[in-house]
N, C-alpha and C. Protein backbone atom coordinates (compact mmCIF):
# COMPACT_ATOMS: atom_id res chain seq x y z
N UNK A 1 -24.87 -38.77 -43.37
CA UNK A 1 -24.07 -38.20 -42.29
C UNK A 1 -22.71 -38.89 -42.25
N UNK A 2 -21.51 -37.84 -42.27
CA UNK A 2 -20.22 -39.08 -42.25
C UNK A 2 -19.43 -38.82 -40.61
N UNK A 3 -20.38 -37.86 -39.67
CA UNK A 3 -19.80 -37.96 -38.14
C UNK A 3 -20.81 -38.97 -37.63
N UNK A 4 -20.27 -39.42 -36.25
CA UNK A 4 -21.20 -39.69 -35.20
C UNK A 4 -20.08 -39.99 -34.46
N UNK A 5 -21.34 -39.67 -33.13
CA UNK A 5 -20.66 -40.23 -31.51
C UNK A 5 -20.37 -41.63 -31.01
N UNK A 6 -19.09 -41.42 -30.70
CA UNK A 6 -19.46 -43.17 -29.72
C UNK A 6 -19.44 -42.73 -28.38
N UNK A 7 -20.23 -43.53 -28.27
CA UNK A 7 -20.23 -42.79 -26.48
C UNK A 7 -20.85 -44.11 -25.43
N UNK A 8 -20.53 -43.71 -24.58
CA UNK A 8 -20.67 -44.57 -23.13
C UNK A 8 -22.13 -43.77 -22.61
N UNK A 9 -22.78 -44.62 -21.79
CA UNK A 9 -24.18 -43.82 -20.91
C UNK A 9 -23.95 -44.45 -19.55
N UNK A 10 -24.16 -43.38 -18.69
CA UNK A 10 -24.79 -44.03 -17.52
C UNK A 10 -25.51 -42.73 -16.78
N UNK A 11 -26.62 -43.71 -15.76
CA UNK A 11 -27.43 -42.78 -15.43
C UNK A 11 -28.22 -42.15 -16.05
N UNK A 12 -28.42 -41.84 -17.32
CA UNK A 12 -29.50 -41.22 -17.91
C UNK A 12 -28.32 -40.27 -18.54
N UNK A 13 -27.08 -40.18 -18.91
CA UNK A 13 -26.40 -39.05 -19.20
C UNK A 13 -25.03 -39.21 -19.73
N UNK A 14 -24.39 -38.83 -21.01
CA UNK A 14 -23.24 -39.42 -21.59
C UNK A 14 -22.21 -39.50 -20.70
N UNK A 15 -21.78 -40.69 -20.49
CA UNK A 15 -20.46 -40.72 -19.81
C UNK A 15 -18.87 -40.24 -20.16
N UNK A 16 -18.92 -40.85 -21.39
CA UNK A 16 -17.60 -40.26 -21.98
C UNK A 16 -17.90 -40.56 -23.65
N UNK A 17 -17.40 -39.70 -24.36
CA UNK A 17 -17.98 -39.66 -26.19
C UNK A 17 -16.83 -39.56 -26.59
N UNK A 18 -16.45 -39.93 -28.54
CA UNK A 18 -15.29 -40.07 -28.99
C UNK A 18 -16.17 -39.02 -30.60
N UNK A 19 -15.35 -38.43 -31.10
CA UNK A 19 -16.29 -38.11 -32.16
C UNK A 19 -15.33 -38.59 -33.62
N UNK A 20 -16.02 -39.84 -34.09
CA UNK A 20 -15.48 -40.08 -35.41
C UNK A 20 -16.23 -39.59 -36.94
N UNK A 21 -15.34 -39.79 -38.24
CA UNK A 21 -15.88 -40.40 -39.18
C UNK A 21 -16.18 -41.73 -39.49
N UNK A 22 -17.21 -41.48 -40.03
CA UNK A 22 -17.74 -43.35 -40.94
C UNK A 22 -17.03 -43.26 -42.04
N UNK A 23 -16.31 -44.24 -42.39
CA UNK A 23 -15.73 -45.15 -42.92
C UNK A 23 -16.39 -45.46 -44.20
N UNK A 24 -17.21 -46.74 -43.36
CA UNK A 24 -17.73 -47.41 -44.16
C UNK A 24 -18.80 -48.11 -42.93
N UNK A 25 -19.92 -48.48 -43.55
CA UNK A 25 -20.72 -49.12 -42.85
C UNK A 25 -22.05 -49.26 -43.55
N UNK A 26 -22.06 -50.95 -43.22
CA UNK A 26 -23.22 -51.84 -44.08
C UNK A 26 -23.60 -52.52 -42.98
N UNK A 27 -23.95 -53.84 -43.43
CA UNK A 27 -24.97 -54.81 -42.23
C UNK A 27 -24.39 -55.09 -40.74
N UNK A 28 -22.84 -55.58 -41.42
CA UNK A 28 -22.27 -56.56 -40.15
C UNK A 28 -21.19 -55.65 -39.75
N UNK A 29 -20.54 -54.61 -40.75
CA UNK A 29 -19.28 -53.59 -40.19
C UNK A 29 -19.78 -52.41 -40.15
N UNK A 30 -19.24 -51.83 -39.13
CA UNK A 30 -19.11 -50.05 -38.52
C UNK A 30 -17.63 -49.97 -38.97
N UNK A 31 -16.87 -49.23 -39.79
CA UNK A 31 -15.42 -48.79 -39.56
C UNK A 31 -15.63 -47.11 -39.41
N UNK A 32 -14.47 -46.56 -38.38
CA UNK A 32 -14.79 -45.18 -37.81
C UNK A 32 -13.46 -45.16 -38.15
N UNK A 33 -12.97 -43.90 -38.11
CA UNK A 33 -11.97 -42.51 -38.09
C UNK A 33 -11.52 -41.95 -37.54
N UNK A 34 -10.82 -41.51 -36.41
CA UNK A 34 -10.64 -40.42 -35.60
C UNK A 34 -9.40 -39.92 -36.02
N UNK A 35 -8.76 -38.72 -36.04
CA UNK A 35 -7.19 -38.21 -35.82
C UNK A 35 -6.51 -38.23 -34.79
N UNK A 36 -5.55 -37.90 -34.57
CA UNK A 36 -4.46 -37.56 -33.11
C UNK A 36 -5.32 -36.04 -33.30
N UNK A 37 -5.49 -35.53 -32.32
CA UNK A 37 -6.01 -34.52 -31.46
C UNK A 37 -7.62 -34.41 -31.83
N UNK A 38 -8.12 -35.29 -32.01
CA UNK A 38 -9.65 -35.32 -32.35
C UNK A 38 -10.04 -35.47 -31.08
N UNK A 39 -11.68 -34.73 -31.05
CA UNK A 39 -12.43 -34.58 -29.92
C UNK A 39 -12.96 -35.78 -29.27
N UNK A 40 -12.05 -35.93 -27.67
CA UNK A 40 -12.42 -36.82 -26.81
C UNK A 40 -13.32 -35.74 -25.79
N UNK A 41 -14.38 -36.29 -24.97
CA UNK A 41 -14.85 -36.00 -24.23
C UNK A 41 -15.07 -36.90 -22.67
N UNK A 42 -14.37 -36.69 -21.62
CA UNK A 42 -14.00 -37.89 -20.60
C UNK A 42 -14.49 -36.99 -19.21
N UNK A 43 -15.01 -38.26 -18.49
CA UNK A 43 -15.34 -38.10 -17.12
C UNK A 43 -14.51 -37.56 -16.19
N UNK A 44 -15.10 -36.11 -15.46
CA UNK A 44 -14.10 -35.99 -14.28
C UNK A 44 -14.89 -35.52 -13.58
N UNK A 45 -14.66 -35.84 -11.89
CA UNK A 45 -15.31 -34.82 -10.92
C UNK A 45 -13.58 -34.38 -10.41
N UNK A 46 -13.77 -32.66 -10.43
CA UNK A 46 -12.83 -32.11 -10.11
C UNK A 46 -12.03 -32.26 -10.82
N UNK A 47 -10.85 -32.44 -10.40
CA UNK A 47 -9.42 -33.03 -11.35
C UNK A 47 -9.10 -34.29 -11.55
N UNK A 48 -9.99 -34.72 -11.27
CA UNK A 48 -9.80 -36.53 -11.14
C UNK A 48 -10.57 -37.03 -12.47
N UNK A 49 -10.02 -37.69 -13.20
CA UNK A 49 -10.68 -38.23 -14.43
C UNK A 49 -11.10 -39.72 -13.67
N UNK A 50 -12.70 -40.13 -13.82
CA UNK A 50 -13.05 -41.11 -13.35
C UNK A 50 -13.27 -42.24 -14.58
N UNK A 51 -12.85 -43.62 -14.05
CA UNK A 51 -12.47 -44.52 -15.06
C UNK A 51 -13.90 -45.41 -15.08
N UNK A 52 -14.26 -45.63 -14.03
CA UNK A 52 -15.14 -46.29 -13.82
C UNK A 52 -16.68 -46.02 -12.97
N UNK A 53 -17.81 -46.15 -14.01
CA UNK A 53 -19.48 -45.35 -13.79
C UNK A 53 -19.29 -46.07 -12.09
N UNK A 54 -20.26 -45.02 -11.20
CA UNK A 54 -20.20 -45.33 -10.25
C UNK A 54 -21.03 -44.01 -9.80
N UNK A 55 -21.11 -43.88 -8.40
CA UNK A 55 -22.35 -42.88 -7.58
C UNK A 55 -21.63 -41.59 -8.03
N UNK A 56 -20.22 -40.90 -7.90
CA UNK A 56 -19.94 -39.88 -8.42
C UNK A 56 -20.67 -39.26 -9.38
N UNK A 57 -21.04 -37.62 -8.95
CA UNK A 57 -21.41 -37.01 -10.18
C UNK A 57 -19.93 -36.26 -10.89
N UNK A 58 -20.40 -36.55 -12.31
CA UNK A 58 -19.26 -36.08 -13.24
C UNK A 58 -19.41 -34.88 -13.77
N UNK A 59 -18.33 -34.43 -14.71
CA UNK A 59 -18.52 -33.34 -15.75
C UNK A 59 -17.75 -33.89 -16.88
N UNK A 60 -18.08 -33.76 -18.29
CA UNK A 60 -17.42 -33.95 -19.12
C UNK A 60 -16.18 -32.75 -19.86
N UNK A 61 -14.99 -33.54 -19.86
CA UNK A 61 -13.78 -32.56 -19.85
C UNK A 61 -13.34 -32.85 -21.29
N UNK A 62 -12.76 -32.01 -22.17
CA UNK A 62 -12.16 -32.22 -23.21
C UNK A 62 -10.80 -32.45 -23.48
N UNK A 63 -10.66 -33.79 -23.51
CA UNK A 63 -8.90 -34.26 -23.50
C UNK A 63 -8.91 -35.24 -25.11
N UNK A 64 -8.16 -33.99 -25.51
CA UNK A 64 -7.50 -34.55 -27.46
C UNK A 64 -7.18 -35.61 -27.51
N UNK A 65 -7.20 -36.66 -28.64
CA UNK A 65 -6.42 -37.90 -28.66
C UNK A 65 -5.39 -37.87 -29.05
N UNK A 66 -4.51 -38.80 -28.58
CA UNK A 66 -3.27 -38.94 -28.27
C UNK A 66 -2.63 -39.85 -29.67
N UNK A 67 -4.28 -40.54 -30.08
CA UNK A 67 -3.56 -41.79 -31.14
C UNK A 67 -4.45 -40.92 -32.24
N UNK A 68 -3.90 -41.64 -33.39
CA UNK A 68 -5.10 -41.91 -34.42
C UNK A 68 -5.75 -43.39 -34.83
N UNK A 69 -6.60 -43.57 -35.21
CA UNK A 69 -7.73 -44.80 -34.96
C UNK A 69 -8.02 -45.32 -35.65
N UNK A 70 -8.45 -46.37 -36.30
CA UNK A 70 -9.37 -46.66 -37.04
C UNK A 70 -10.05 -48.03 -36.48
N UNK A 71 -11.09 -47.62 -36.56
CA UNK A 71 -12.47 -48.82 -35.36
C UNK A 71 -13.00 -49.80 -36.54
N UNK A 72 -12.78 -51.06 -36.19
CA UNK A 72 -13.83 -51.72 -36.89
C UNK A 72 -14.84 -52.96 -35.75
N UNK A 73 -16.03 -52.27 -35.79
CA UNK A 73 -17.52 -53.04 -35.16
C UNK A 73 -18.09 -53.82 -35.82
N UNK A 74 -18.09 -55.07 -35.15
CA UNK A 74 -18.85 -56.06 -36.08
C UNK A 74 -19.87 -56.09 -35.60
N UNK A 75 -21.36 -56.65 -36.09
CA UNK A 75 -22.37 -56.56 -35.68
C UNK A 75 -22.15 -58.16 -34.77
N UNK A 76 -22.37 -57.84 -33.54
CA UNK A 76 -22.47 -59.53 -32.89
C UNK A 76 -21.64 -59.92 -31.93
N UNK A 77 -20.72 -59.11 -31.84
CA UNK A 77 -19.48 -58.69 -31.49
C UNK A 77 -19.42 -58.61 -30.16
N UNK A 78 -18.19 -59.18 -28.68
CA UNK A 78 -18.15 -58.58 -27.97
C UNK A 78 -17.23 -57.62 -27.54
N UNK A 79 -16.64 -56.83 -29.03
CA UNK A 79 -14.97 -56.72 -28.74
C UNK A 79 -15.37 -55.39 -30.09
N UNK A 80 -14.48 -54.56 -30.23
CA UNK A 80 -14.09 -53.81 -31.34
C UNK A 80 -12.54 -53.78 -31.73
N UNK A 81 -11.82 -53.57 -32.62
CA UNK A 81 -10.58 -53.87 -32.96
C UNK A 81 -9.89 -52.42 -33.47
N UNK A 82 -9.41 -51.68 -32.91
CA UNK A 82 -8.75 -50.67 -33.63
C UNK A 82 -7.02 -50.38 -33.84
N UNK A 83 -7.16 -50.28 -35.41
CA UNK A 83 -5.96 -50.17 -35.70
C UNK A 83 -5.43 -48.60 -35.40
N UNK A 84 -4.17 -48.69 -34.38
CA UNK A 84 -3.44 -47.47 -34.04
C UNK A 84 -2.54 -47.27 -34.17
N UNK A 85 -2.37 -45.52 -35.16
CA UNK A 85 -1.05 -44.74 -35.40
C UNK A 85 -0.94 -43.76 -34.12
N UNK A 86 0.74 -43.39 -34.67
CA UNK A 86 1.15 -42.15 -33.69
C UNK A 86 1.78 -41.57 -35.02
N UNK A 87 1.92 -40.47 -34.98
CA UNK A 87 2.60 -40.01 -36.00
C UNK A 87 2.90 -40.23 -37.15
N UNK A 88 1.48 -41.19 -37.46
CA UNK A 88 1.02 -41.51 -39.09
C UNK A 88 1.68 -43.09 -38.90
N UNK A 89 2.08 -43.41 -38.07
CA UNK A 89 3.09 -44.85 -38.03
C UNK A 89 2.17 -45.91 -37.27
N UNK A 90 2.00 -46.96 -37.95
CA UNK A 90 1.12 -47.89 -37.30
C UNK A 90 1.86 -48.53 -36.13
N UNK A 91 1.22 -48.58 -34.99
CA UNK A 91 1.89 -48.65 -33.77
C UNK A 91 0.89 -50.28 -32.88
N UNK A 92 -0.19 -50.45 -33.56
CA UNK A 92 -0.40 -51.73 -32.50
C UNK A 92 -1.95 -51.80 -32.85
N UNK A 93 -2.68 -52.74 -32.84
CA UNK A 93 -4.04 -53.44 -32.87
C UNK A 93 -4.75 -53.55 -31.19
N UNK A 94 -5.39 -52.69 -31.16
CA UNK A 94 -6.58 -52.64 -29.57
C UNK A 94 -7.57 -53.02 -29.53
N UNK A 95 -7.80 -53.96 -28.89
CA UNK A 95 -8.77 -54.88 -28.52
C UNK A 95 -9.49 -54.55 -27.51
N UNK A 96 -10.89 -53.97 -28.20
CA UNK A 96 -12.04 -53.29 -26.73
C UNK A 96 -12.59 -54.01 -26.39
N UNK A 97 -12.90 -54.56 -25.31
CA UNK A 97 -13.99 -55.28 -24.86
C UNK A 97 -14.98 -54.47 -24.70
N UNK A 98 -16.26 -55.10 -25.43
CA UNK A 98 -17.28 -53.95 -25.35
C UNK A 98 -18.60 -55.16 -25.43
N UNK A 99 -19.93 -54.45 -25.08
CA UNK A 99 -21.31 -54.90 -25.22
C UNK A 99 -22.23 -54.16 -25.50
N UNK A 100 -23.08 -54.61 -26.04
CA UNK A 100 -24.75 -53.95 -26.05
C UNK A 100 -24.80 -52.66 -27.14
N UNK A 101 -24.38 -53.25 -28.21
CA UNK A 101 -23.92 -51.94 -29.11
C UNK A 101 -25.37 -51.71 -29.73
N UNK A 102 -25.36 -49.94 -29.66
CA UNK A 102 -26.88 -49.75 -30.16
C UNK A 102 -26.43 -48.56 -31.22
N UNK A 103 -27.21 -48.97 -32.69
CA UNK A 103 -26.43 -47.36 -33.48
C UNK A 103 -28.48 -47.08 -33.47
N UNK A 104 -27.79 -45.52 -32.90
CA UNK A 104 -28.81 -44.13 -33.09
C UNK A 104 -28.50 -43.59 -34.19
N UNK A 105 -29.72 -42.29 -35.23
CA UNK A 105 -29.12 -41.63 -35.92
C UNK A 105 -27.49 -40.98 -35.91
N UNK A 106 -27.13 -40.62 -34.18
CA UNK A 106 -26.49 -39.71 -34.10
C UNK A 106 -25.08 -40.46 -33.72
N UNK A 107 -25.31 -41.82 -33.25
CA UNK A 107 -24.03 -42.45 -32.20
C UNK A 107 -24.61 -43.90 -32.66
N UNK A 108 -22.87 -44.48 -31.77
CA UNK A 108 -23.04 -46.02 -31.41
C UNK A 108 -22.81 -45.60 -30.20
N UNK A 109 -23.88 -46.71 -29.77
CA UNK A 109 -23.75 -46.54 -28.20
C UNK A 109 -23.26 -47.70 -27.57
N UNK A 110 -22.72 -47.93 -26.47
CA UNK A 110 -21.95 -49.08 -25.85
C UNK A 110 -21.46 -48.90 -24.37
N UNK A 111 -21.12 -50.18 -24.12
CA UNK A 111 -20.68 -50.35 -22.57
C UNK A 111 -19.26 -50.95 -22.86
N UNK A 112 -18.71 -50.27 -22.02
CA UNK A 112 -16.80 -51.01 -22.30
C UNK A 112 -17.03 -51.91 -20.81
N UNK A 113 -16.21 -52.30 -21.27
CA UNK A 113 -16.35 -53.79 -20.33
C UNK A 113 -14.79 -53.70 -19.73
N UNK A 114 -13.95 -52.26 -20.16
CA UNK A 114 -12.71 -52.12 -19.30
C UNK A 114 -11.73 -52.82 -19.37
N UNK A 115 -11.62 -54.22 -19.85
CA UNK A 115 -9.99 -55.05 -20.34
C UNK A 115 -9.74 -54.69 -21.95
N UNK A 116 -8.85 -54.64 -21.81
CA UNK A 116 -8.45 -54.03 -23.35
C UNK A 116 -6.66 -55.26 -23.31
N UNK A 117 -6.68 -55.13 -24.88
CA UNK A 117 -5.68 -56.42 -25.14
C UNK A 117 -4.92 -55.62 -26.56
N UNK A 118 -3.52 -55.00 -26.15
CA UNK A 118 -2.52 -54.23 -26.88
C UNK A 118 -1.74 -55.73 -27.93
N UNK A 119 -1.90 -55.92 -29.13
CA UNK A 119 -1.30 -56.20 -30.06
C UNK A 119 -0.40 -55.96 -30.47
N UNK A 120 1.18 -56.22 -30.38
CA UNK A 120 1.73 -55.22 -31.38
C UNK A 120 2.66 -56.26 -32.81
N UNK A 121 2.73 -55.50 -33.36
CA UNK A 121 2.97 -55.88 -34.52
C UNK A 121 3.58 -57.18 -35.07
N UNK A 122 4.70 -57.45 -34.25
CA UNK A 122 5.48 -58.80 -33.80
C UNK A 122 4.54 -60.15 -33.45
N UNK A 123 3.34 -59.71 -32.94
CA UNK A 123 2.56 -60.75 -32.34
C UNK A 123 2.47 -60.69 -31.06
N UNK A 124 3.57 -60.09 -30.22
CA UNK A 124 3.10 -60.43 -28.77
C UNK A 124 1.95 -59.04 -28.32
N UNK A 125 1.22 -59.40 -26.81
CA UNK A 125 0.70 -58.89 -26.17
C UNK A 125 1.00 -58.67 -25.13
N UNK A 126 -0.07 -57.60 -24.46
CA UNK A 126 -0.19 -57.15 -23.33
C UNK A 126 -1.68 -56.81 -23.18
N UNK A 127 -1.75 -57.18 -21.76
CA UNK A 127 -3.19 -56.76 -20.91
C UNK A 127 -3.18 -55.64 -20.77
N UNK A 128 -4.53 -54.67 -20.73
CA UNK A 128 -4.78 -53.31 -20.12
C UNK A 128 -6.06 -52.82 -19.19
N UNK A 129 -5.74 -52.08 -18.61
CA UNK A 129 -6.74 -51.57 -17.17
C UNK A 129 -7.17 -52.91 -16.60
N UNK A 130 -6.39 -54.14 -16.12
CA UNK A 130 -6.99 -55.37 -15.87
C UNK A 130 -7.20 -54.59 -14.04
N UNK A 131 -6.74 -53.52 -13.54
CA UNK A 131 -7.02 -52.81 -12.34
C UNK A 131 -8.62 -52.89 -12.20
N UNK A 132 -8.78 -51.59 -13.40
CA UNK A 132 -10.48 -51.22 -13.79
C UNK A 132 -11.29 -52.56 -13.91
N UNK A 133 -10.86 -53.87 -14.65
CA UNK A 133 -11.96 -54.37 -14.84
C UNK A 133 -12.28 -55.45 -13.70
N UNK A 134 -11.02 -55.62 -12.80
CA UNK A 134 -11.16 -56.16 -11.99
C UNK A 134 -12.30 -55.47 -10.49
N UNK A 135 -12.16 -54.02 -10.64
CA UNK A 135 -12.74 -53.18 -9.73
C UNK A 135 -14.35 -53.08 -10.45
N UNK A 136 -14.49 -53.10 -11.63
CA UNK A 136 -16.07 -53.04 -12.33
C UNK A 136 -16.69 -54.14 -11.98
N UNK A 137 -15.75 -55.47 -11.97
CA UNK A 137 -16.90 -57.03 -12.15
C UNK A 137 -17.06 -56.64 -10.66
N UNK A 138 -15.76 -56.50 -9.60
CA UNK A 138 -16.36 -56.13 -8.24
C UNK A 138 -18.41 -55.73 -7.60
N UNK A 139 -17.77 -54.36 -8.83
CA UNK A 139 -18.76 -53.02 -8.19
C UNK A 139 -20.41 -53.90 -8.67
N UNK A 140 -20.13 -55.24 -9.67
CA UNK A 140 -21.11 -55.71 -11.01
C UNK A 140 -21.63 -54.67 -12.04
N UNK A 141 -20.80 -54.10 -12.29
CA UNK A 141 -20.81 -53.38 -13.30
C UNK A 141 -20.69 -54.43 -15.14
N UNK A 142 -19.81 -54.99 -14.94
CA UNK A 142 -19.95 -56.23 -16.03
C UNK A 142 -19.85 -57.82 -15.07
N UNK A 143 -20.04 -59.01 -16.11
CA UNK A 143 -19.74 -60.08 -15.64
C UNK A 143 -18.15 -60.85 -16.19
N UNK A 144 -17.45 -60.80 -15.10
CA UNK A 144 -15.97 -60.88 -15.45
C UNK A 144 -16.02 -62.35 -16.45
N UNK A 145 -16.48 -63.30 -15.92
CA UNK A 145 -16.24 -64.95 -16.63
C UNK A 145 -16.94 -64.55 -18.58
N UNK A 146 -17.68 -63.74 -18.71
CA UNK A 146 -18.33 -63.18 -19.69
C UNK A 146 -17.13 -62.71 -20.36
N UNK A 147 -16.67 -60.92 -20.21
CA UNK A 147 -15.37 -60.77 -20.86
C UNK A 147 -14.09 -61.68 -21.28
N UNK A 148 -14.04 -62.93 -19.64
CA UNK A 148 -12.62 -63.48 -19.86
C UNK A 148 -12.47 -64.66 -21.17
N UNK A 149 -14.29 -65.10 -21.46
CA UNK A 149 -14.29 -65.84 -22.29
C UNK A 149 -14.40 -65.73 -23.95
N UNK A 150 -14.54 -64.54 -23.46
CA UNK A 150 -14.23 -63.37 -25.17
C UNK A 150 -13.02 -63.56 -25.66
N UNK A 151 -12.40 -62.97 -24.32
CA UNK A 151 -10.81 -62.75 -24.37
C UNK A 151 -10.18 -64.09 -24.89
N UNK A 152 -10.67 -65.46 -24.14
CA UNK A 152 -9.90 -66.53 -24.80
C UNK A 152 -10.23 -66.73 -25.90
N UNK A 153 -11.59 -66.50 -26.34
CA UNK A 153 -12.04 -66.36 -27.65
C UNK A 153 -11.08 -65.65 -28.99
N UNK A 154 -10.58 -64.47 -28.60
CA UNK A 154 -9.99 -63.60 -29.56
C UNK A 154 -8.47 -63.96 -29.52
N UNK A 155 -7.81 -64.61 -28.74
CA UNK A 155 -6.32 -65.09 -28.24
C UNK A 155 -6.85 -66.26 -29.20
N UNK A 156 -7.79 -66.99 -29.32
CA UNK A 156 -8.18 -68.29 -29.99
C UNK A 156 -8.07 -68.14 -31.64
N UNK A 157 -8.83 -67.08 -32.09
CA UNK A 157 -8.81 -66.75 -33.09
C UNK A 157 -8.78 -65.18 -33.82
N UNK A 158 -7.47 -64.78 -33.62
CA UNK A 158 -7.28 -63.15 -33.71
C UNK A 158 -7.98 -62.51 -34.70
N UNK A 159 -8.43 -61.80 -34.48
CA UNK A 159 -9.04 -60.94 -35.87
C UNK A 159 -8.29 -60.12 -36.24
N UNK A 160 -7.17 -59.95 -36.15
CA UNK A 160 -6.20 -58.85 -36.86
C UNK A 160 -5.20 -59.99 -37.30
N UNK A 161 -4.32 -59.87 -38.55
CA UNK A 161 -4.83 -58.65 -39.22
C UNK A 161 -6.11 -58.32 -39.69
N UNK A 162 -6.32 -57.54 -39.96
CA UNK A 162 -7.91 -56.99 -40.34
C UNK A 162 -7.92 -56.95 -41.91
N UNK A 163 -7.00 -56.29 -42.67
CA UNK A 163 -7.10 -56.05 -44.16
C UNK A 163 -7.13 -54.77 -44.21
N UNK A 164 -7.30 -54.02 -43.20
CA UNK A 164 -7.53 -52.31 -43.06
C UNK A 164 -6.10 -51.80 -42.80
N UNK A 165 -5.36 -52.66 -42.53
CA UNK A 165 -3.95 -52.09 -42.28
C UNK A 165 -3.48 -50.99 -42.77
N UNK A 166 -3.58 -50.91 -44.24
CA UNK A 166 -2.37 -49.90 -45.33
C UNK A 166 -3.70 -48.73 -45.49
N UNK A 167 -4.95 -48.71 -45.02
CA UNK A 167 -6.37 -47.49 -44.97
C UNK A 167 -5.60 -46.46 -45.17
N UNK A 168 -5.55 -45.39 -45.35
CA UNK A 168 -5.16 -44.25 -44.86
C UNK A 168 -6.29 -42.84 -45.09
N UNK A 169 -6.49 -41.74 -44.07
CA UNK A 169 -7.61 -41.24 -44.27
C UNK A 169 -7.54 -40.34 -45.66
N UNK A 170 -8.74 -39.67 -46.42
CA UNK A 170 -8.39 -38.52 -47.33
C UNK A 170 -7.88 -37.35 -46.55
N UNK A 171 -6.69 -36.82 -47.08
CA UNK A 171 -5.93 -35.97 -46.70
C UNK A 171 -6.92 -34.72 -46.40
N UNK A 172 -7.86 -34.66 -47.03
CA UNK A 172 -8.55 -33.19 -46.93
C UNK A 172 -9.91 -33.15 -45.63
N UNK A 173 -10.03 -34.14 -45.55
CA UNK A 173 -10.81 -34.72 -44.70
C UNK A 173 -10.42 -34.13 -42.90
N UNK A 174 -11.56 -33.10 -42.19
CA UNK A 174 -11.53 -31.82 -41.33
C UNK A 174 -11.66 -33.46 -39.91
N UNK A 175 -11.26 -32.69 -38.99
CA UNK A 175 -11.16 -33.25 -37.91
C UNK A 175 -12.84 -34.03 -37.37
N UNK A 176 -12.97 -34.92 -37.37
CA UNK A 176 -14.82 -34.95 -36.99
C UNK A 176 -15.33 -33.98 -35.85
N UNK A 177 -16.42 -34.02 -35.74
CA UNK A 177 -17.24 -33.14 -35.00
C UNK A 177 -18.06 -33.65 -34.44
N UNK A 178 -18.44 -33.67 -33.18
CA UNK A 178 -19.53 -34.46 -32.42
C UNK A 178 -21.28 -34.08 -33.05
N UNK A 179 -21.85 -34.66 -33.69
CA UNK A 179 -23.09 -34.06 -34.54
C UNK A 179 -24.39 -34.10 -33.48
N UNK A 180 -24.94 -33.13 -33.89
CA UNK A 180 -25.79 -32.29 -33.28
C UNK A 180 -26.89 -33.44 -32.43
N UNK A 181 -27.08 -32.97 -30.90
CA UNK A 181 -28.06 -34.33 -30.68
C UNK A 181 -26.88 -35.47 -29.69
N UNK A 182 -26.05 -35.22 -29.66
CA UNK A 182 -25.06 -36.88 -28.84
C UNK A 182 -25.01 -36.47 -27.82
N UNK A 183 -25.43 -35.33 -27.09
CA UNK A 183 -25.59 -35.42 -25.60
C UNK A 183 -27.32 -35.67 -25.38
N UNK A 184 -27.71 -36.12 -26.30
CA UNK A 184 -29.33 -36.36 -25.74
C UNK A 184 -29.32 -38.31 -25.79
N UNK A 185 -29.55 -38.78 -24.64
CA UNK A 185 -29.68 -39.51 -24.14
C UNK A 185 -31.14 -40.73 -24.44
């Protein structure tokens, strides 16, 4: 199989899904695929896209990506690293905070842990949704001292560059497709 889902759960029911290609993937690496306008699938009740799992019931809405991607998951990991283009132009290294990664036939499954850490090329950074993750450790949705010590962790010892830098996908290669089965829970 060269699709699968990544996707978020809560409640018994996908929260929000990304649909890539595999790469490559052996023991300790997952590397994924996505394009600029590849199928995102994101939480909303009503018109409100919700950022963070909580009592709201949702619907899943289809909003294209904006970047193109390339994910690399280490097995052990509390973080994923993706290298991001815009217009074929490498634009910056994203740092997910993530946990509890489970690969199904169909998906990796995971919990974002909501701080994300923008790289850009020069070396400097920036923090992201530190709003969200400050409102999740709130709700205990994650444990904040947990993420923050990742975070000094990866500021400690960057994992980018990666070596995946100059990747580029096969040109003939169709947009992924969410494969059959990633809304079953």
């Amino acid at each position: 199989m060269n699709e699968i889902a990544v996707r978020e759960t809560w409640r018994g029911k996908v929260w929000r899904v990304v649909a890539y290609r595999i790469v490559e993937e052996r023991e300790e690496l997952l590397v994924l695929w996505h394009p600029e306008g590849g199928r995102v699938l994101r939480p909303f009740a009503g018109e409100r896209e919700l950022r963070i799992p909580g009592a709201e019931e949702w619907t899943l809405l289809e909003r294209p990506a904006k970047t193109e991607v390339l994910v690399l998951v280490r097995q052990g990991e509390r973080h994923s690293i993706a290298l991001v283009r815009r217009g074929g132009e490498f634009e910056n290294w994203y740092v997910n905070f993530e946990r509890d990664h489970a690969r199904t036939p169909v998906s990796l499954d995971l919990v974002d842990e909501k701080l994300d850490l923008i790289v850009w090329p020069d070396g400097t950074f920036s923090w992201k949704d530190e709003d969200e993750f400050a409102e999740a450790a709130q709700a205990g949705y994650l444990d904040e001292r947990a993420v923050r010590a990742e975070a000094e962790r990866v500021l400690r010892d960057p994992p980018w560059p990666t070596g995946w830098e100059d990747w580029r996908p096969d040109p003939s290669w169709p947009v992924p497709q969410l494969p059959e089965g990633w809304d079953v829970v």
